[in-house]
C-alpha atoms as a PDB file:
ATOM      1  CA  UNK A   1     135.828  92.832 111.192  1.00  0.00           C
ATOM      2  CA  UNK A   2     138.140  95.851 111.928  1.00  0.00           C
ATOM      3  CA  UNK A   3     137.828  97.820 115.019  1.00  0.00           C
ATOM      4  CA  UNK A   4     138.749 101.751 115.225  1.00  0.00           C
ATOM      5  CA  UNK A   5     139.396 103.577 117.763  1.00  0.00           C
ATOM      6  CA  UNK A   6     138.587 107.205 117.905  1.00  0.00           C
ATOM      7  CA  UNK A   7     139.409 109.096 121.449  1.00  0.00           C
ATOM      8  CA  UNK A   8     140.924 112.492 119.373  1.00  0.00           C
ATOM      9  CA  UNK A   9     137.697 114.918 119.485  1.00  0.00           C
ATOM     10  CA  UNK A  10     137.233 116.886 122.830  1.00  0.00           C
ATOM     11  CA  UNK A  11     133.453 116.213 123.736  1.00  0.00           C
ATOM     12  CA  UNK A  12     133.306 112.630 122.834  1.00  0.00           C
ATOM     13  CA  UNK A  13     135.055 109.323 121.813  1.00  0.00           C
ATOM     14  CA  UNK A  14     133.918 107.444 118.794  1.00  0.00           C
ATOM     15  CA  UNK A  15     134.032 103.307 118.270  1.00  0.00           C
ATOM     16  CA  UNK A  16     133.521 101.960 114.539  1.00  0.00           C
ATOM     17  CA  UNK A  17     133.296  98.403 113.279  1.00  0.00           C
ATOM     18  CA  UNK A  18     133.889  97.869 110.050  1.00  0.00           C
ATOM     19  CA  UNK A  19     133.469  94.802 107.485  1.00  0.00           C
ATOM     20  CA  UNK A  20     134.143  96.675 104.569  1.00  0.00           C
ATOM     21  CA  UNK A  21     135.201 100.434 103.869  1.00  0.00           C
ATOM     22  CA  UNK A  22     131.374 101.029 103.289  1.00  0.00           C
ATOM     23  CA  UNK A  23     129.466  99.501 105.872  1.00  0.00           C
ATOM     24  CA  UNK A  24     130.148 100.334 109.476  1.00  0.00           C
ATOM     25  CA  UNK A  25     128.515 100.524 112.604  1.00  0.00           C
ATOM     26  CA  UNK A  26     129.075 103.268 114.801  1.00  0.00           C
ATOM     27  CA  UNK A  27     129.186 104.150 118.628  1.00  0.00           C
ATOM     28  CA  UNK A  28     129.783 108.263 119.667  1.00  0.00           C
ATOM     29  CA  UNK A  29     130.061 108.511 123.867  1.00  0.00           C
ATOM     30  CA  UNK A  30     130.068 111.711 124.900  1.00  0.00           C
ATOM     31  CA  UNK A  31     132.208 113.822 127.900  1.00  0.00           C
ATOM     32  CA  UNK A  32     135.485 115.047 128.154  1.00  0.00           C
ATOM     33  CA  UNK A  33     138.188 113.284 129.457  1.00  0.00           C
ATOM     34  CA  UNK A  34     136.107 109.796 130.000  1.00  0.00           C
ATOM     35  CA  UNK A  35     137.886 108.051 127.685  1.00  0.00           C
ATOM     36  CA  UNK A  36     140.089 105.987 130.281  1.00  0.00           C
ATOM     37  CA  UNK A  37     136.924 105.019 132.304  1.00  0.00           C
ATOM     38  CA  UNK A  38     134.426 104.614 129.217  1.00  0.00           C
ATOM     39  CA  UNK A  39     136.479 102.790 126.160  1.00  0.00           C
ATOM     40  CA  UNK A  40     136.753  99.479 127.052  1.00  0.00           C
ATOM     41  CA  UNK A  41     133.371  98.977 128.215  1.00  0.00           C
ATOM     42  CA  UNK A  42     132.016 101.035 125.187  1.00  0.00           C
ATOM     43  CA  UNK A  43     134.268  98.116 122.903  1.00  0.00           C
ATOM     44  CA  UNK A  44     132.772  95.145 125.124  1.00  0.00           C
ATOM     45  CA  UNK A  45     129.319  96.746 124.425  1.00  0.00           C
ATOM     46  CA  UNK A  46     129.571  97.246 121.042  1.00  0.00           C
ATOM     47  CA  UNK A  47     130.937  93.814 120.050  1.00  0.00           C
ATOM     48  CA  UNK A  48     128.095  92.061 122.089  1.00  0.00           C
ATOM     49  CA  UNK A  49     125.705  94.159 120.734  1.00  0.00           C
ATOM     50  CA  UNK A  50     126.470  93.045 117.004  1.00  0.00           C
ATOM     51  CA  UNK A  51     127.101  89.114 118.174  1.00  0.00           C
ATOM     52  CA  UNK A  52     130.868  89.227 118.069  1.00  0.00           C
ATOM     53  CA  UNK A  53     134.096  88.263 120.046  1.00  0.00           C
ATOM     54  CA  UNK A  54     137.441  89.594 120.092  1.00  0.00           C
ATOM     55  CA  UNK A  55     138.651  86.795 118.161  1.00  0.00           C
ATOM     56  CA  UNK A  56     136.336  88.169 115.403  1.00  0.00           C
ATOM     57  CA  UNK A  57     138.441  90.802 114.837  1.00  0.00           C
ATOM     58  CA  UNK A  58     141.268  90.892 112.053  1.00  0.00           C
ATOM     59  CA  UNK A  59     142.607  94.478 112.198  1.00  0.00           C
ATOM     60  CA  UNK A  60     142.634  97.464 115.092  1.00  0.00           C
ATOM     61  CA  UNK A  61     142.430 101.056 113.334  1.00  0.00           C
ATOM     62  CA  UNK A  62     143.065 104.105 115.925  1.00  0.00           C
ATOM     63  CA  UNK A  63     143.294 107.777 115.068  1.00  0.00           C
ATOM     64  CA  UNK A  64     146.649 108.478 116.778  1.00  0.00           C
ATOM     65  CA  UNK A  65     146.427 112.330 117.052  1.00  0.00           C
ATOM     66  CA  UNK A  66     147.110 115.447 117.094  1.00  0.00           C
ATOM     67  CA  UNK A  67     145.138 115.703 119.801  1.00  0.00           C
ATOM     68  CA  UNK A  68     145.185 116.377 123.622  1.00  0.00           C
ATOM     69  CA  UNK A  69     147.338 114.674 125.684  1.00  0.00           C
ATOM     70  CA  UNK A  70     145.339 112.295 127.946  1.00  0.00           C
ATOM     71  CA  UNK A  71     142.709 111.384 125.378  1.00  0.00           C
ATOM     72  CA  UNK A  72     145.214 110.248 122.521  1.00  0.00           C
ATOM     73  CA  UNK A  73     147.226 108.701 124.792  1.00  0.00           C
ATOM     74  CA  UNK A  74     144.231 106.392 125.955  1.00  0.00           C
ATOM     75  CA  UNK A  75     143.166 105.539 122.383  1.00  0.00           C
ATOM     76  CA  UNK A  76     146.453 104.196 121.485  1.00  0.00           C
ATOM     77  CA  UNK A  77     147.279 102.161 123.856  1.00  0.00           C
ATOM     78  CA  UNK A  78     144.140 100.776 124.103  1.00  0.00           C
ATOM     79  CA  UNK A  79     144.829  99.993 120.316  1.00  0.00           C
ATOM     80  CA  UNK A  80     148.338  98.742 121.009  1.00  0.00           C
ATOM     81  CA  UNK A  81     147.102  96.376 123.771  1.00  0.00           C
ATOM     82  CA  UNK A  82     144.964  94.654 122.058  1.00  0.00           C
ATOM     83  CA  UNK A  83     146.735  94.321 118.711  1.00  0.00           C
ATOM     84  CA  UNK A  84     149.284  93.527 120.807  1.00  0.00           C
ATOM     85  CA  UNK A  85     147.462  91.011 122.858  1.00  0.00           C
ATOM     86  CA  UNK A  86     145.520  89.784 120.083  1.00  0.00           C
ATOM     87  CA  UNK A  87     148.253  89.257 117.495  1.00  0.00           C
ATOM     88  CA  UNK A  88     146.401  91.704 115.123  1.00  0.00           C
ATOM     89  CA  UNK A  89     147.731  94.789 112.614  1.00  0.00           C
ATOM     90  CA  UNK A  90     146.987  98.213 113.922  1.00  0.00           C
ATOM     91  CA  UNK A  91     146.446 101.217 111.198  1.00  0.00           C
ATOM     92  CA  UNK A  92     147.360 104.391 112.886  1.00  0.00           C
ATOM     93  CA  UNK A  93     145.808 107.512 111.176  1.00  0.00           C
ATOM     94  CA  UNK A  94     146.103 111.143 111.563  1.00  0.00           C
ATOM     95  CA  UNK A  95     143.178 112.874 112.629  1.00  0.00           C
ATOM     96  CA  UNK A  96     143.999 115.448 109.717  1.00  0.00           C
ATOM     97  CA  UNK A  97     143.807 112.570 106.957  1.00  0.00           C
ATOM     98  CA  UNK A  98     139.774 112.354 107.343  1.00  0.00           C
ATOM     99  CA  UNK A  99     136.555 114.860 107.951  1.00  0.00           C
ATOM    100  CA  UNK A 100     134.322 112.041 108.828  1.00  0.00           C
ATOM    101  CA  UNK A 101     133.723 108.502 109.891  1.00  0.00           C
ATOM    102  CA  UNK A 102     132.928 106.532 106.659  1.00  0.00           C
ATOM    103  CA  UNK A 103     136.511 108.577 104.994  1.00  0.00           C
ATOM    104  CA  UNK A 104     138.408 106.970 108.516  1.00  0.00           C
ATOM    105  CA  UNK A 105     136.998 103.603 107.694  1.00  0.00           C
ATOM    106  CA  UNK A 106     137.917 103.882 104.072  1.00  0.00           C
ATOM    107  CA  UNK A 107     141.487 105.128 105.248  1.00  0.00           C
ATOM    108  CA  UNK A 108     141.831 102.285 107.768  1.00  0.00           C
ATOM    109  CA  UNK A 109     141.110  99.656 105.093  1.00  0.00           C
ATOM    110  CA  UNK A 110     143.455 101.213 102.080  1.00  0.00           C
ATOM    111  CA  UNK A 111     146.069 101.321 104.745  1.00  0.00           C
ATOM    112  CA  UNK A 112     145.634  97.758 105.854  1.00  0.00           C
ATOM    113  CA  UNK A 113     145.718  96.657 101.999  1.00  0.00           C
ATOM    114  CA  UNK A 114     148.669  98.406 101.124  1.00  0.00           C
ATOM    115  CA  UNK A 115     150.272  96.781 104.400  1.00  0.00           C
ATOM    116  CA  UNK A 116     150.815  99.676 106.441  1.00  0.00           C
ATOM    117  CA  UNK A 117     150.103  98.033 109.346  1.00  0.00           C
ATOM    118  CA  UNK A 118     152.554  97.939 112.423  1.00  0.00           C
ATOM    119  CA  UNK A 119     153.005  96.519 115.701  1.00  0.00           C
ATOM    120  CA  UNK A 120     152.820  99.211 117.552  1.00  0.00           C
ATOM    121  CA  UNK A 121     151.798 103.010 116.652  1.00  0.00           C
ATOM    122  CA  UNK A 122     153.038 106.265 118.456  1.00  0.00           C
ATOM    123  CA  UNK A 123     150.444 108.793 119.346  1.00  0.00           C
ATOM    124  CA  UNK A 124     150.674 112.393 117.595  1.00  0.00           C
ATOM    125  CA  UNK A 125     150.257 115.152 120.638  1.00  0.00           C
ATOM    126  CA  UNK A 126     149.599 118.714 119.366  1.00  0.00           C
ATOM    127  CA  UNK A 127     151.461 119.950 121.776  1.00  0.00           C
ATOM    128  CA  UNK A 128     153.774 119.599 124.862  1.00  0.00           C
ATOM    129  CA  UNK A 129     152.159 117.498 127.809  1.00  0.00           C
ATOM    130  CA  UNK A 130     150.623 119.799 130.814  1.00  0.00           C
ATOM    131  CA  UNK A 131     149.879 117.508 133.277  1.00  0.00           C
ATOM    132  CA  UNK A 132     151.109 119.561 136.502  1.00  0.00           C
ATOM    133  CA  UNK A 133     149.969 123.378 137.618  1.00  0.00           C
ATOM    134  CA  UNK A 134     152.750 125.978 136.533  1.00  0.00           C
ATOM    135  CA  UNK A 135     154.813 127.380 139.588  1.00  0.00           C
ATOM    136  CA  UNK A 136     154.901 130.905 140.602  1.00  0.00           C
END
């Protein structure tokens, strides 16, 4: 079972797992910048929900941008920590390699065959951080 992790779109966050490029299950939460608060709960969920355990899982996919700031950010290091913590590939993808979920599962699993896997991935910001207020 692969897990993805999708924080890129603005109104929502989207959680996929996989067995097969094919057959998915999918889980959309919706709100702007929840991500932090929302994505590992939405991951327990999901994996209780379908009967399975971390351990279950063999491969961490995560859209790694371009994309706002905070909400990439979130998504792949949520991805990094648990590949990390797991001892599990992560796929990083662009979110400009895909249109829709079943094409990002199919990506995730043609990348894992042809071992691109890594480590660690680096998120993809579409443009320069703007955490703080400008001053006048």
């Amino acid at each position: 079972m692969i897990l993805i992790i999708n924080t890129v779109p603005r109104d929502h966050f989207s959680i996929l797992l996989a067995r097969k490029a094919g057959e998915f299950k999918l889980k959309k939460v919706a709100g702007n910048f929840h991500q932090a608060e929302k994505l590992l709960p939405t991951i327990d969920a999901l994996l209780k929900k379908e009967k399975l355990k971390l351990k279950d899982l063999r491969a961490i996919g995560v859209v790694v941008g371009p994309g706002g700031f905070t909400s990439v950010r979130v998504g792949v290091a949520v991805a990094n920590g648990l590949g990390y913590g797991l001892g599990l590939p992560i796929i990083g993808v662009r979110a400009d390699a895909f249109t829709n979920e079943a094409e990002l599962v199919a990506r995730v699993f043609a990348d894992l065959k042809k071992s691109n896997q890594k480590k660690l991935v680096e998120p993809i910001y579409d443009r320069e951080p703007n955490i703080t207020i400008a001053k006048k």
